[in-house]
Every structure is written in C-alpha cells, then in structure tokens.
C-alpha atoms as a PDB file:
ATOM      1  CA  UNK A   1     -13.716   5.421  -9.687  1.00  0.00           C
ATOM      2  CA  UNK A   2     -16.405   2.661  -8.872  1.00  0.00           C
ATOM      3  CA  UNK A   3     -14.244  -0.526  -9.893  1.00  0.00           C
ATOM      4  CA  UNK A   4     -10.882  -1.792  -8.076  1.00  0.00           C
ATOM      5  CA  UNK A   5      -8.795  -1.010 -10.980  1.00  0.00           C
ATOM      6  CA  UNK A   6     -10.109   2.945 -11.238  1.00  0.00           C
ATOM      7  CA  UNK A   7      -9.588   2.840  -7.771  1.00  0.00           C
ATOM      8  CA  UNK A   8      -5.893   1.134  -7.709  1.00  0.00           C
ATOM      9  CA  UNK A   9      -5.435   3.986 -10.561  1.00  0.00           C
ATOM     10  CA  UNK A  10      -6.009   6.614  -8.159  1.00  0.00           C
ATOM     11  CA  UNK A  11      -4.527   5.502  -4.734  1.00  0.00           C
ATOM     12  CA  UNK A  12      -1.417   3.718  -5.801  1.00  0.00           C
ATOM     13  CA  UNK A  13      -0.145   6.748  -7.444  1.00  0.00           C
ATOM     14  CA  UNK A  14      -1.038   8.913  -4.475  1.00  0.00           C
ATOM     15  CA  UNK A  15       0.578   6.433  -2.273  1.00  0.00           C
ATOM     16  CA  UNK A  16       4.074   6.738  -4.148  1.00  0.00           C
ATOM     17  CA  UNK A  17       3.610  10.697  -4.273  1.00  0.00           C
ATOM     18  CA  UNK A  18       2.967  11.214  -0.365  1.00  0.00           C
ATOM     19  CA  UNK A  19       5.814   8.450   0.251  1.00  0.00           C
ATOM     20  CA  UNK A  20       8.206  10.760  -2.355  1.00  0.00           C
ATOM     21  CA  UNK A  21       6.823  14.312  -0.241  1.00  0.00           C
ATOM     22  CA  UNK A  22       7.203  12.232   3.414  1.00  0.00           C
ATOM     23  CA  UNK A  23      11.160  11.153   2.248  1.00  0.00           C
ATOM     24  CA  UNK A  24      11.969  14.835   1.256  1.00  0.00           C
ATOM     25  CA  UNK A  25      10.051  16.697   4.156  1.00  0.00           C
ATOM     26  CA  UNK A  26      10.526  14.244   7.300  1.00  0.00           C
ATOM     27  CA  UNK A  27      12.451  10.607   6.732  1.00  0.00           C
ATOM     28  CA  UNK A  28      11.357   9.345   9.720  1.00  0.00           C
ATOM     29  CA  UNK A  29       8.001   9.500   8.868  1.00  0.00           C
ATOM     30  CA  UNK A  30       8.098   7.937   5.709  1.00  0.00           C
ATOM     31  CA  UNK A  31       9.286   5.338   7.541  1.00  0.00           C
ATOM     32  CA  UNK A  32       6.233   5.261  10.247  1.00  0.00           C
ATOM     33  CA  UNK A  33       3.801   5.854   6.990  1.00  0.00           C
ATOM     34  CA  UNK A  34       5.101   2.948   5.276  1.00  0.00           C
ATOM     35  CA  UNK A  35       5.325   0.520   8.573  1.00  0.00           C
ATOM     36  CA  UNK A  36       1.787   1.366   9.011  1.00  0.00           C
ATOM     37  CA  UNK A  37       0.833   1.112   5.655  1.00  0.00           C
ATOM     38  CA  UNK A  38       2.238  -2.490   5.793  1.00  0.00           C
ATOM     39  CA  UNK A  39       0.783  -3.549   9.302  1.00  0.00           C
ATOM     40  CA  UNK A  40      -2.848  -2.650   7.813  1.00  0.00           C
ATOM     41  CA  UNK A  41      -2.116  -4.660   4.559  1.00  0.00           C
ATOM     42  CA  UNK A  42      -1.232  -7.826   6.536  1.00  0.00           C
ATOM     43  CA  UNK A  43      -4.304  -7.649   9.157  1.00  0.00           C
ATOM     44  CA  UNK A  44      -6.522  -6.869   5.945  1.00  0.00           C
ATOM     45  CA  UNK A  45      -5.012 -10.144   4.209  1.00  0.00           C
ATOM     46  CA  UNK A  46      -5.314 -12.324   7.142  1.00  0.00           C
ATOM     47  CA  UNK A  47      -7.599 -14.429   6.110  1.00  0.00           C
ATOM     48  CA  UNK A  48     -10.150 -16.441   8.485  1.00  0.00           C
ATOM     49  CA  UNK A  49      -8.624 -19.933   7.826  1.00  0.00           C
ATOM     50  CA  UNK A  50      -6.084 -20.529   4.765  1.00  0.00           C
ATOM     51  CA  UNK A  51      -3.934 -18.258   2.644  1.00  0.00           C
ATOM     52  CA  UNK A  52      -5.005 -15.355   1.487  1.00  0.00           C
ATOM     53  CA  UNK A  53      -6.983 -15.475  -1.784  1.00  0.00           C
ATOM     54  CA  UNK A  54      -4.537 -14.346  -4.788  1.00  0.00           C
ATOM     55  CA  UNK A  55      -6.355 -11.143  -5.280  1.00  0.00           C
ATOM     56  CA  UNK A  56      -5.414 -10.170  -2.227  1.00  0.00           C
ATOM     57  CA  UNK A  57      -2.281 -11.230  -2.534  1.00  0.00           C
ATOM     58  CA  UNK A  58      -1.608  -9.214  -5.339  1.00  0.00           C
ATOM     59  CA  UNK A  59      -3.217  -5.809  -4.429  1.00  0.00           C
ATOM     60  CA  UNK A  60      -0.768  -6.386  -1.366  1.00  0.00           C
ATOM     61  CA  UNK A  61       2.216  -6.473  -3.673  1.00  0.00           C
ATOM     62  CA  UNK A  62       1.315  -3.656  -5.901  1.00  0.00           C
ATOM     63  CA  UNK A  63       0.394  -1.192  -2.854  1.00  0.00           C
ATOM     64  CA  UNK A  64       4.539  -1.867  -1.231  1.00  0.00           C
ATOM     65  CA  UNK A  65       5.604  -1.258  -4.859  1.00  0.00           C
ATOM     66  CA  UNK A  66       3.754   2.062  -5.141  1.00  0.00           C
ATOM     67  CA  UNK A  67       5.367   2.888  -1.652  1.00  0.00           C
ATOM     68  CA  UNK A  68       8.608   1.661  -2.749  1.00  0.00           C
ATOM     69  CA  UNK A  69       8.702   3.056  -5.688  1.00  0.00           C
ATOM     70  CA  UNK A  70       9.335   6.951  -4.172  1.00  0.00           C
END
C-alpha cells in the first residue's frame, strides 16, 4: 500500500494476529510486545509544543485497539 489507510489495512491486522500468536505461545511477551508497542506510540505522538494533532491521535487509538483486540 502507498496511502495511510492501505497501510493501516495491512499492519493493524497483523498487529492483532502476532498479539493473538504472542498470548497463546508466550504471555509474557505479549505483554513486553504490547508495552513497547505503546512506549513507541507515545514518543511518536509527542509533539514539539501542543497536543498532538488529531490524526495522530487517532492512528494511536486504532493501533491499542488492534492490539487489544487479540
């Protein structure tokens, strides 16, 4: 894919599929995967003065939903 949405199609799906194989094949590191996951979101979205922009904001949200959704 060459736009954020074919993109988002591709990796939010894989996201929630390695969460769902990391839960069944070692708990503890679907734990680690996700924490990590999380930590990069929030020093992506840190923004250099302000909030983050609502695009942001939003891919944020839908990338812990495809990891909580496993």
């Amino acid at each position: 894919g060459k736009t954020v949405a074919e993109l988002a199609d591709q990796v939010l799906p894989a996201l929630t599929a390695a969460m769902s194989l990391l839960k069944k094949q070692a708990p503890a590191e679907a734990d680690n995967f996700r924490s990590t996951v999380i930590v990069a979101i929030a020093a992506a979205s840190r923004p250099q003065k302000g909030e983050p922009s609502p695009t942001m904001t939003e891919m944020a949200r839908k990338i812990t939903e495809a990891l909580d959704a496993a």
